[in-house]
N, C-alpha and C. Protein backbone atom coordinates (compact mmCIF):
# COMPACT_ATOMS: atom_id res chain seq x y z
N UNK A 1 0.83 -1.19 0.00
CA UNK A 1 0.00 0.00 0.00
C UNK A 1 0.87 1.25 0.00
N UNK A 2 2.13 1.70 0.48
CA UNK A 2 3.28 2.50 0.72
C UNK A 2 3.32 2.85 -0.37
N UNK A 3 3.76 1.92 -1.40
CA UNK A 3 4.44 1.60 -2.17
C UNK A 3 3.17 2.83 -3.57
N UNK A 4 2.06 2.07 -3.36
CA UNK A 4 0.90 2.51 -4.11
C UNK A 4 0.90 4.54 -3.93
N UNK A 5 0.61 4.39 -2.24
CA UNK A 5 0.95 5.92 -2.14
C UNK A 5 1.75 6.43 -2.68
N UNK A 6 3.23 6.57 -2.63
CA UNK A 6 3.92 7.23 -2.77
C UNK A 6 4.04 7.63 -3.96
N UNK A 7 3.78 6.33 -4.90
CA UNK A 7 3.48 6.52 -6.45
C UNK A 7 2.65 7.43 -7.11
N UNK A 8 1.28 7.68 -6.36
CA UNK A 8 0.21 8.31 -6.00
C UNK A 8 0.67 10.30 -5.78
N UNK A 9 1.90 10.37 -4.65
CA UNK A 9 2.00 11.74 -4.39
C UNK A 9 2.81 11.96 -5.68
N UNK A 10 3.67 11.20 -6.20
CA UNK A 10 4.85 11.52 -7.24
C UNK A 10 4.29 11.96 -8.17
N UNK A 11 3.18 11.23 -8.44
CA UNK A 11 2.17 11.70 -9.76
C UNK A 11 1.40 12.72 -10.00
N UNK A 12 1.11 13.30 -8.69
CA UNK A 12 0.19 14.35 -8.01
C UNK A 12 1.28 15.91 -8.50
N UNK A 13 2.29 15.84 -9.22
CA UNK A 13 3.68 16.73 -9.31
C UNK A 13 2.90 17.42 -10.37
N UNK A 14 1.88 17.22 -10.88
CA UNK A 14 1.32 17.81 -11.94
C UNK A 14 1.48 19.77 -11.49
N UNK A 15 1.06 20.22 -10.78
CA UNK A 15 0.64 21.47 -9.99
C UNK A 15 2.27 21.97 -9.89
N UNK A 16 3.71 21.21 -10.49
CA UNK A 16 4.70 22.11 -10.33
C UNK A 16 5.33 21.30 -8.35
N UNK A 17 5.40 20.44 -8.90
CA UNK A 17 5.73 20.27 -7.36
C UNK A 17 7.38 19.28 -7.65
N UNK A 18 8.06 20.02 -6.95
CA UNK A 18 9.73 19.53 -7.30
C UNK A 18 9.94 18.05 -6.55
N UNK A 19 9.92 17.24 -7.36
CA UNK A 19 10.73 16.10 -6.44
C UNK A 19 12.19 15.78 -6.00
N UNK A 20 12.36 15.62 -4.87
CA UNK A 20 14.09 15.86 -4.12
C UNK A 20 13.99 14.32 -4.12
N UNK A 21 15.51 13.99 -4.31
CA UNK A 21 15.99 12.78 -4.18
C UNK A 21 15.95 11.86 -3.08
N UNK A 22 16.46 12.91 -2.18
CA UNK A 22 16.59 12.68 -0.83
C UNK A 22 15.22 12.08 0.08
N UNK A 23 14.18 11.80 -0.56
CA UNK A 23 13.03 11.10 0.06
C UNK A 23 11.73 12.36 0.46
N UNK A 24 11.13 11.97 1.36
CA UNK A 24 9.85 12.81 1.67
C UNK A 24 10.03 13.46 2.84
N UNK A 25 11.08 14.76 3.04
CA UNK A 25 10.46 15.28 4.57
C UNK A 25 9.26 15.96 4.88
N UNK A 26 8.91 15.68 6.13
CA UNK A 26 7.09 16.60 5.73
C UNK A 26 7.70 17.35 6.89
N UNK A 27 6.71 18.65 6.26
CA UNK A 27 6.59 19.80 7.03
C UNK A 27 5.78 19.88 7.58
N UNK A 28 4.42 19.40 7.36
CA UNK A 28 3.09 19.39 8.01
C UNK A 28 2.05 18.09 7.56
N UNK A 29 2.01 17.26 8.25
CA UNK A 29 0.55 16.24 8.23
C UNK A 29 -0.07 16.41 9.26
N UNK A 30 -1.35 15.86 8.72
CA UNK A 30 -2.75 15.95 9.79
C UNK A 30 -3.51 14.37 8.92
N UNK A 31 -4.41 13.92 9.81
CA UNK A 31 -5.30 12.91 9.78
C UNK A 31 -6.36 13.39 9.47
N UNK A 32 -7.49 12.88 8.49
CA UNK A 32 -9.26 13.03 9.32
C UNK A 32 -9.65 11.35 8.30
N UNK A 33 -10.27 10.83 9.77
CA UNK A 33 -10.58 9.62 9.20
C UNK A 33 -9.44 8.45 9.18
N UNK A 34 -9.61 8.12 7.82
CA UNK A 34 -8.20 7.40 7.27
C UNK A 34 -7.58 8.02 5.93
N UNK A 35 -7.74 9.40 6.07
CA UNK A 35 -7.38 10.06 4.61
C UNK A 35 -5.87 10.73 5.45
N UNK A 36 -5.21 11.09 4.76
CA UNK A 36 -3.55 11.37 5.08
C UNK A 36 -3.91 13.56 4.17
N UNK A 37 -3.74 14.14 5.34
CA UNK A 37 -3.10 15.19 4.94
C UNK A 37 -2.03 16.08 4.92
N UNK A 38 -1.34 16.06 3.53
CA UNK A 38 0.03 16.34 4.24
C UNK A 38 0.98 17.46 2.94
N UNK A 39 1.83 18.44 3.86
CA UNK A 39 2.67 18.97 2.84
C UNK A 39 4.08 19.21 3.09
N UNK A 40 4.45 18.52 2.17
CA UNK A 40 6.03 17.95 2.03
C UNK A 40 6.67 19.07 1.63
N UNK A 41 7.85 19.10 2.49
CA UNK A 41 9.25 20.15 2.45
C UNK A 41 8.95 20.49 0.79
N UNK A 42 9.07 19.64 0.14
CA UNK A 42 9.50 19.50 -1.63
C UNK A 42 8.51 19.85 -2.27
N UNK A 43 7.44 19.76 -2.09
CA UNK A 43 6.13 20.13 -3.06
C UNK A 43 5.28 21.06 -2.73
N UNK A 44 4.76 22.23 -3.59
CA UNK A 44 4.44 23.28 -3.65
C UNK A 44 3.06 23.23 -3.06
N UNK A 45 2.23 22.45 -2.89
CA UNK A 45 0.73 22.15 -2.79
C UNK A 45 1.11 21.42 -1.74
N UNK A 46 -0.46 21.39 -1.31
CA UNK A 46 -0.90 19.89 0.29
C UNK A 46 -1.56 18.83 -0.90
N UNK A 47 -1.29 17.85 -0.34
CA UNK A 47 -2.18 16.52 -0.64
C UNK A 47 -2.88 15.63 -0.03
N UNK A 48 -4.37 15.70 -0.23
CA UNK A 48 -5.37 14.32 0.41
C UNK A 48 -5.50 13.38 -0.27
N UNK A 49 -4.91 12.59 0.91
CA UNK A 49 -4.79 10.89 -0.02
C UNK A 49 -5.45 9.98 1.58
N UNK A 50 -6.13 8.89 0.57
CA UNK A 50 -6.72 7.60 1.13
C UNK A 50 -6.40 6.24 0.37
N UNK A 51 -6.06 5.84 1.15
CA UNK A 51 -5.69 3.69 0.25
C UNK A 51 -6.06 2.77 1.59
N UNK A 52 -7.12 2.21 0.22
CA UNK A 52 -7.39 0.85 1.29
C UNK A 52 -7.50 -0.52 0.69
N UNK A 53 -7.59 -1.40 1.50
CA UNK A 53 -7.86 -2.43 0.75
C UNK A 53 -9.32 -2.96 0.53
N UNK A 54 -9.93 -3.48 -0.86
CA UNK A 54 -11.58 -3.89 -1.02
C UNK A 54 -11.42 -5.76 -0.61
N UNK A 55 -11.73 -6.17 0.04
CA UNK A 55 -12.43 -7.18 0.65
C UNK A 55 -13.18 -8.10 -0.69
N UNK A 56 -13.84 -7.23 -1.27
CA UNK A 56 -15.06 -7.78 -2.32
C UNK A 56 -14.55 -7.96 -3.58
N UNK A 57 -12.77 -7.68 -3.77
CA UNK A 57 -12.38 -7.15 -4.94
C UNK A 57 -11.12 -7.79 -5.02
N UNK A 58 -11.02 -9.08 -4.51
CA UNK A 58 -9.82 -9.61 -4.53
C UNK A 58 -8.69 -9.48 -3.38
N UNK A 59 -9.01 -8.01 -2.56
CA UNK A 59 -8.30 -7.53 -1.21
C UNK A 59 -7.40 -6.40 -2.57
N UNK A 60 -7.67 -6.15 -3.29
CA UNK A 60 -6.88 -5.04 -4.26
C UNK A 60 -6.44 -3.87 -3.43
N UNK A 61 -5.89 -3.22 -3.75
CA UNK A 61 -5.63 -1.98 -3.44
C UNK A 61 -6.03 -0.92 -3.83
N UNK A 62 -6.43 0.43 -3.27
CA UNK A 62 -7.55 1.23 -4.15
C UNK A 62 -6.22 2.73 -3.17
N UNK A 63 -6.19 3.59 -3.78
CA UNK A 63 -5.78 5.01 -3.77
C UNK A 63 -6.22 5.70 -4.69
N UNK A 64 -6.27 7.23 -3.54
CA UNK A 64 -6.45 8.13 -4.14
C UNK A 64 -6.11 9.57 -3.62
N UNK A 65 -5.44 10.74 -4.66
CA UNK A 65 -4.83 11.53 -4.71
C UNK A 65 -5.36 12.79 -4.78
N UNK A 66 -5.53 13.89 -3.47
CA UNK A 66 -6.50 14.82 -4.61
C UNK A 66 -5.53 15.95 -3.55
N UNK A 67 -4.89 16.97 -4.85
CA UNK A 67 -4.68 18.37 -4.62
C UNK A 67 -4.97 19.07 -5.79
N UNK A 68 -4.61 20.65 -5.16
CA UNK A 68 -5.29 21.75 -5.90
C UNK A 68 -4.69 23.17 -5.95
N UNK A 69 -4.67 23.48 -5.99
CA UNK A 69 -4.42 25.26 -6.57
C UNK A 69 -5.65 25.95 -6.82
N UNK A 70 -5.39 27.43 -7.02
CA UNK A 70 -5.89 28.86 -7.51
C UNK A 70 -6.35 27.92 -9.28
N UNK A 71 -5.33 27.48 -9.85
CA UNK A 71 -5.52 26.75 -11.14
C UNK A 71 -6.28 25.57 -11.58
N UNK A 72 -5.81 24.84 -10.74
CA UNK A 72 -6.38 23.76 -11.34
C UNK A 72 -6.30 22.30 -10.15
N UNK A 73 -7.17 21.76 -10.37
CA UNK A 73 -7.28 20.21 -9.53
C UNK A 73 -6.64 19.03 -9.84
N UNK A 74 -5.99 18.33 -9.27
CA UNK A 74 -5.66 16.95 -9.83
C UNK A 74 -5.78 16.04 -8.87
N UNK A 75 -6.22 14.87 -9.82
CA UNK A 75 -7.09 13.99 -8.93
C UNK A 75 -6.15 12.39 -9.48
N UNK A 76 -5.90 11.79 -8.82
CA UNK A 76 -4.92 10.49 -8.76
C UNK A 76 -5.53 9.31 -8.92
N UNK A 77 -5.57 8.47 -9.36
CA UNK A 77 -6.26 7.21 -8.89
C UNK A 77 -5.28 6.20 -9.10
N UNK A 78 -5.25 5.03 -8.34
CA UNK A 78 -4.51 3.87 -8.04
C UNK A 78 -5.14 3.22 -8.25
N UNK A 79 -5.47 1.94 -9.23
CA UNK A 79 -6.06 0.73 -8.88
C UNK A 79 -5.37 -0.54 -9.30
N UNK A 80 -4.90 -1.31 -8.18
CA UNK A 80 -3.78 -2.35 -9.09
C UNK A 80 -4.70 -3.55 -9.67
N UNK A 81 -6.02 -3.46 -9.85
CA UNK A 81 -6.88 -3.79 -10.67
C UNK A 81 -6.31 -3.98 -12.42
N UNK A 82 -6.23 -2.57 -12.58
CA UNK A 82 -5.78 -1.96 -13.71
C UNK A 82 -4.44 -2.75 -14.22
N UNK A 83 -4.11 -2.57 -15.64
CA UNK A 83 -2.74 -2.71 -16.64
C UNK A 83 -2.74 -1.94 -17.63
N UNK A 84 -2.48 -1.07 -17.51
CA UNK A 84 -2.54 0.14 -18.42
C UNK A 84 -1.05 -0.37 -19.14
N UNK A 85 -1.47 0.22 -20.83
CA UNK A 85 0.16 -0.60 -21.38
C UNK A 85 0.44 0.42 -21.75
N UNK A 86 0.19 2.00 -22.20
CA UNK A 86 1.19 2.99 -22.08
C UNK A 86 1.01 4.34 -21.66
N UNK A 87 2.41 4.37 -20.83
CA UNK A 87 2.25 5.38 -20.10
C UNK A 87 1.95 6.80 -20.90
N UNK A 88 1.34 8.00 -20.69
CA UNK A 88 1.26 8.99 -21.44
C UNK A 88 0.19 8.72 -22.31
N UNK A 89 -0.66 7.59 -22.16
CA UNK A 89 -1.49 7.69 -23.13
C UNK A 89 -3.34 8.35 -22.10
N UNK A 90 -3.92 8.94 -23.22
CA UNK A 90 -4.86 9.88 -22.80
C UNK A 90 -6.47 8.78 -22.96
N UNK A 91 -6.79 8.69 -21.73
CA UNK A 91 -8.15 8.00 -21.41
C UNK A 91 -9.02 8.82 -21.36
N UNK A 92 -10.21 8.78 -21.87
CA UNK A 92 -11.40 9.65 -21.45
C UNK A 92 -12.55 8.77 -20.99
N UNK A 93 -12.81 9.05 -19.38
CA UNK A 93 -13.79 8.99 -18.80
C UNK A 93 -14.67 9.87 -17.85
N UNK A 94 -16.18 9.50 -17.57
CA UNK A 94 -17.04 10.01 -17.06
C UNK A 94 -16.95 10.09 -15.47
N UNK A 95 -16.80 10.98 -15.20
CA UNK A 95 -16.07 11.13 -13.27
C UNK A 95 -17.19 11.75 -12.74
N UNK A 96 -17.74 10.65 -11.79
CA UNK A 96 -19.35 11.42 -11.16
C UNK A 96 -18.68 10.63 -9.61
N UNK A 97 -19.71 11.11 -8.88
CA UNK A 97 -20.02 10.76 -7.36
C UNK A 97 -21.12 9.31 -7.55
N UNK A 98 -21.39 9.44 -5.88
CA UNK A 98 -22.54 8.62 -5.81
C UNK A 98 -24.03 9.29 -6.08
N UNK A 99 -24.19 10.70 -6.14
CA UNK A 99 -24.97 11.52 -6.39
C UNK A 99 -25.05 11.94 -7.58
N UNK A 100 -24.04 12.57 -7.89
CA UNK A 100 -24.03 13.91 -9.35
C UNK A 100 -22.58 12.97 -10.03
N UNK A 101 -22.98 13.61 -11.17
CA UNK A 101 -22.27 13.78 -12.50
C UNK A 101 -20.95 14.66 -12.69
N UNK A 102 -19.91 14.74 -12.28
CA UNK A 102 -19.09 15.88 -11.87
C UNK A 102 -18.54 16.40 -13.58
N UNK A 103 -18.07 15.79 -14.30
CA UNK A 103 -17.82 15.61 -16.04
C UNK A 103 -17.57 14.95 -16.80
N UNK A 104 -18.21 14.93 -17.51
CA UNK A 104 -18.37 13.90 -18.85
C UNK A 104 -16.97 13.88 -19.41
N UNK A 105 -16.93 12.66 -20.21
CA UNK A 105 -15.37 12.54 -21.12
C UNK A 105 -14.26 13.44 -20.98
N UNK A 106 -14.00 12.99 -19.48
CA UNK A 106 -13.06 13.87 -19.07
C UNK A 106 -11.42 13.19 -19.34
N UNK A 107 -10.60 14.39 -19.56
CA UNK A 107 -9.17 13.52 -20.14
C UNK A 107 -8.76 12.78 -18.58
N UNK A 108 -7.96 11.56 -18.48
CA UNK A 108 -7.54 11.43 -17.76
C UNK A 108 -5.77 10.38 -18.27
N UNK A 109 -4.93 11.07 -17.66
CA UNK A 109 -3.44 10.14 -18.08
C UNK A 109 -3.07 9.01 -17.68
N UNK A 110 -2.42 8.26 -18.14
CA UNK A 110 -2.14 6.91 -17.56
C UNK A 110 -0.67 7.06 -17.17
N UNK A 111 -0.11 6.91 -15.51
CA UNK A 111 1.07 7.52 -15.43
C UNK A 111 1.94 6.12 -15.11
N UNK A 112 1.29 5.08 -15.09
CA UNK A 112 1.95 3.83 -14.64
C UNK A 112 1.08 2.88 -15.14
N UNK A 113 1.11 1.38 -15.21
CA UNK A 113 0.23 0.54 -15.58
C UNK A 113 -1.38 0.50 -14.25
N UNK A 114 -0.79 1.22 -12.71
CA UNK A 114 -2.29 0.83 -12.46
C UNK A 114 -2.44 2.38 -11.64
N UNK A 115 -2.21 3.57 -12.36
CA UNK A 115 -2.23 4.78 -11.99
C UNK A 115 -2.85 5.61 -13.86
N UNK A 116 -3.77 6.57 -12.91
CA UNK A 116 -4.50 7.28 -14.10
C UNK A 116 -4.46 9.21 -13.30
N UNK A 117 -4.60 9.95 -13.78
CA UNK A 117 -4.33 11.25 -13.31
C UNK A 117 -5.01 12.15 -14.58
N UNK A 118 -6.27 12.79 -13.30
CA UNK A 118 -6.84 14.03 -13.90
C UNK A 118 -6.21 15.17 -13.46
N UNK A 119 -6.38 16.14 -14.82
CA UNK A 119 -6.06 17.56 -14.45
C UNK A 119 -7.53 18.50 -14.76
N UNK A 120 -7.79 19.19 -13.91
CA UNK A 120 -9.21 19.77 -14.41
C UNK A 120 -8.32 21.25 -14.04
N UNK A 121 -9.40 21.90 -14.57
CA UNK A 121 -9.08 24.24 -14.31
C UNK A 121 -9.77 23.89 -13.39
N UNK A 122 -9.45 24.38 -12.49
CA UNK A 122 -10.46 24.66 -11.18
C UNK A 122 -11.61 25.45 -10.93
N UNK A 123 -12.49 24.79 -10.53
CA UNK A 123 -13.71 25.29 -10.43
C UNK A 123 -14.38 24.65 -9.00
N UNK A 124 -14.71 25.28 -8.44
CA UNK A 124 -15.16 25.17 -7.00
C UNK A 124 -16.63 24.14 -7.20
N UNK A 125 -17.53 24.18 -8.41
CA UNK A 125 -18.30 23.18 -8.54
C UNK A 125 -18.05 21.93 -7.94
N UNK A 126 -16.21 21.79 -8.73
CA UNK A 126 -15.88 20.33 -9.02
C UNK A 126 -15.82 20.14 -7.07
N UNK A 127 -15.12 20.94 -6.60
CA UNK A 127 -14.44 20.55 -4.90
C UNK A 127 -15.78 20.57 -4.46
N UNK A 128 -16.92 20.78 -4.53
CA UNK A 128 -18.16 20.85 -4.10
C UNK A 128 -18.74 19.53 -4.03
N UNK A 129 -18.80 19.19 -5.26
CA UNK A 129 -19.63 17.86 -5.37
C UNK A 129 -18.58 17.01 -4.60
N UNK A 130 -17.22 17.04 -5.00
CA UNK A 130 -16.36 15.85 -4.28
C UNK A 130 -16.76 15.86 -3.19
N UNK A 131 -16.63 17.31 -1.75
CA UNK A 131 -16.72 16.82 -0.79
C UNK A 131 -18.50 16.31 -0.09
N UNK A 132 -19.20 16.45 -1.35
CA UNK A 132 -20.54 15.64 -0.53
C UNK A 132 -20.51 14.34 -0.81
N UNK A 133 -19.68 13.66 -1.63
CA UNK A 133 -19.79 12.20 -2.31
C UNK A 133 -19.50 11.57 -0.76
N UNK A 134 -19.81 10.35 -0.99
CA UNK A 134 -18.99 8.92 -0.56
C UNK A 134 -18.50 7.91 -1.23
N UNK A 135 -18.64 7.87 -2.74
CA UNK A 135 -17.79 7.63 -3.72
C UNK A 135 -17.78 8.29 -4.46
N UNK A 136 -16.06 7.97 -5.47
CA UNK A 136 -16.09 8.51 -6.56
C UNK A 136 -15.95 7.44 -7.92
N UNK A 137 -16.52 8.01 -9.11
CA UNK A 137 -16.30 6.72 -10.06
C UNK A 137 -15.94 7.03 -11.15
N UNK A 138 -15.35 6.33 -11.89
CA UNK A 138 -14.45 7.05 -13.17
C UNK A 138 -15.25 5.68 -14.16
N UNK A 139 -16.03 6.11 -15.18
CA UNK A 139 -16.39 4.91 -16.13
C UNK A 139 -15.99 5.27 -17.54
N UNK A 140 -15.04 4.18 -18.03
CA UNK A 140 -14.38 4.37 -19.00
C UNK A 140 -15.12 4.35 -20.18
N UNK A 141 -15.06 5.21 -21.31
CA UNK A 141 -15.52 4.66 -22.78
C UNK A 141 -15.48 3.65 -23.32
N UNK A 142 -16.69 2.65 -23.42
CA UNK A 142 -16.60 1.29 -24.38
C UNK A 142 -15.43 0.46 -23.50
N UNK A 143 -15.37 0.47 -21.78
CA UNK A 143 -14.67 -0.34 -21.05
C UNK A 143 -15.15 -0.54 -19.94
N UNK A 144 -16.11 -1.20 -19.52
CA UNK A 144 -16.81 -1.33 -17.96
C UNK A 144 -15.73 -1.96 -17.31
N UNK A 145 -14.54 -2.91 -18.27
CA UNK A 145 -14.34 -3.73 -17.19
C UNK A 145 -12.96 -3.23 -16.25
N UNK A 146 -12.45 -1.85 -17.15
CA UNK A 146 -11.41 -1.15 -16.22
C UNK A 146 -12.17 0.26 -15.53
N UNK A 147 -13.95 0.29 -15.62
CA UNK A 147 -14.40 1.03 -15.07
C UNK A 147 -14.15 1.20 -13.41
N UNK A 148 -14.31 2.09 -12.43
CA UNK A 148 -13.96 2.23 -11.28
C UNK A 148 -14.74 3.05 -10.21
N UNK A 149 -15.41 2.12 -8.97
CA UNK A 149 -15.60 2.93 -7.75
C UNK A 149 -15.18 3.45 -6.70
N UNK A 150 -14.56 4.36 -6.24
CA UNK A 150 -13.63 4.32 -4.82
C UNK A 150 -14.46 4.78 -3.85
N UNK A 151 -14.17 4.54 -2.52
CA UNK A 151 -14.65 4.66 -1.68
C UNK A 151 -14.19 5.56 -1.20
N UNK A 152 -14.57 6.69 -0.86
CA UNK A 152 -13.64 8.71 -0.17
C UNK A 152 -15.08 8.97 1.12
N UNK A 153 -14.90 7.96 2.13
CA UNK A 153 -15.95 8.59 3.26
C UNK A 153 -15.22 9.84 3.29
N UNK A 154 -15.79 10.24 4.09
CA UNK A 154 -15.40 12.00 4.99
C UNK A 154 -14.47 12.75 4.02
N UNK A 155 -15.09 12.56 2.86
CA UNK A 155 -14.16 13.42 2.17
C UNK A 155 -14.39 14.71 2.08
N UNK A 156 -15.77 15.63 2.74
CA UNK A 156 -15.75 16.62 3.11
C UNK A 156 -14.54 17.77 3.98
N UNK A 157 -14.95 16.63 4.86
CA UNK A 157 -13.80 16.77 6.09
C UNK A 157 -12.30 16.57 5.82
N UNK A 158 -12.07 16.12 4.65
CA UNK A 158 -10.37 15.80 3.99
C UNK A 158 -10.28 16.85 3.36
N UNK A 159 -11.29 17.75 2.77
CA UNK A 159 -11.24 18.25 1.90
C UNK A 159 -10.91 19.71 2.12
N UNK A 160 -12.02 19.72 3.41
CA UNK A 160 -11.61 21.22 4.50
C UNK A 160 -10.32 21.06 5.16
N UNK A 161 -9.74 20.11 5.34
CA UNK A 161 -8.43 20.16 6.00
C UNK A 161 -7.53 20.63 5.10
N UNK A 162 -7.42 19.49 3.97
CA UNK A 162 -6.82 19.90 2.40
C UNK A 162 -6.86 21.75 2.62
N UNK A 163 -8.02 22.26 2.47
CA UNK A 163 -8.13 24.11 1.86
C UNK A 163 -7.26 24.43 3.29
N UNK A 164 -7.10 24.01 4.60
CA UNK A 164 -6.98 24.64 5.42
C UNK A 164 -4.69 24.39 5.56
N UNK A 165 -5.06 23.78 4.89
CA UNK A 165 -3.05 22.95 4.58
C UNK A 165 -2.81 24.29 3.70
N UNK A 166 -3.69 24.27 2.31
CA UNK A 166 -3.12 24.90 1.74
C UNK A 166 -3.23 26.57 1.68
N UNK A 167 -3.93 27.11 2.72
CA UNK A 167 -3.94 28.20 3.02
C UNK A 167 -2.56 28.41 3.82
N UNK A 168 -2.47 27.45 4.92
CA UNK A 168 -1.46 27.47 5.80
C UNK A 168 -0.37 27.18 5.33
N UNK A 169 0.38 26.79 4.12
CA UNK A 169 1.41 25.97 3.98
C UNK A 169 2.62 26.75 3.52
N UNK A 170 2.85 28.38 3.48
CA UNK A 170 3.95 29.33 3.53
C UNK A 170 5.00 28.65 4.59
C-alpha cells in the first residue's frame, strides 16, 4: 500500500511540485478519518490521499490523490486492478459521485500501468460535489471492465483540511 501511495504523491507533481531525491520530509501532516493530509518540504501544494484495501475485490488496493491550486485540480487514482500498457497515453472517462455527474469525457493520463491522473481548471463546482460524495467513479468509454468505484468517506472533512493545509502551507 506504501508503495501505491507514494506513487500516487509523485504523480500528483502535476501542480509544479519539485521532487528531491533525498526522500519525503514533511513539514506538516494531519489525519481526518483514514485520509492522510500532508505537505512535504518538496512540493508546492498539500495533498489528500486515502488507500485501502476492497475485501469484495480480490483484497486489491484502491488510492487516491487529490490536490489543488488557484488553477487547477488533480485527482490520482490507483487501482492495481488496472494494466494500463502505455504510459502517457490519454483515457477519457465520465467522473461522477454517488450523487451527481461531476464531467463527462473527461481527459484522464495513464502515469503507470495501475495509476491514471486528472487535471481539471479549477472550479469550486468540481471541490463541491467531491466533498458531498462517498464515492467517486471514473467509467471508461466502451470499457466497464477497467471502469472504477472508490470509496472517499469523509471526504468533506479531507477536503476542508486539504483548503486549510493549503492556506497554511507558507
Amino acid at each position: 500500500m506504501r508503495r501505491f501511495l507514494l506513487a500516487a504523491l509523485l504523480s500528483a507533481g502535476a501542480l509544479g511540485v519539485a521532487i528531491s531525491s533525498t526522500g519525503s520530509a514533511l513539514a506538516q501532516q494531519s489525519r481526518v478519518g483514514d485520509w492522510t493530509i500532508e505537505k512535504r518540504a518538496q512540493d508546492t501544494h498539500c495533498n489528500a490521499s486515502r488507500g485501502y484495501k476492497d475485501k469484495e475485490d480480490e483484497n486489491r488496493d484502491y488510492v487516491i490523490v487529490i490536490t489543488y491550486s488557484e488553477k487547477a485540480i488533480v485527482i490520482v487514482m490507483i487501482y492495481d486492478g488496472w494494466e494500463w500498457d502505455k504510459v502517457g497515453e490519454i483515457l477519457r472517462a465520465d467522473l461522477g459521485t454517488d450523487d451527481a455527474d461531476i464531467m463527462k469525457k473527461a481527459k484522464w493520463e495513464v502515469m503507470d500501468k495501475t495509476t491514471v491522473r486528472g487535471i481539471f481548471e479549477y472550479d469550486q463546482s468540481i471541490m463541491d460535489r467531491l466533498s458531498k460524495a462517498k464515492r467517486l467513479s471514473l467509467d471508461f468509454e466502451d470499457d466497464d471492465e477497467d471502469s472504477i468505484e472508490m470509496q472517499i468517506p469523509r471526504a468533506g472533512e479531507a477536503l476542508a483540511a486539504l483548503k486549510f493545509c493549503e492556506e497554511n502551507r507558507k
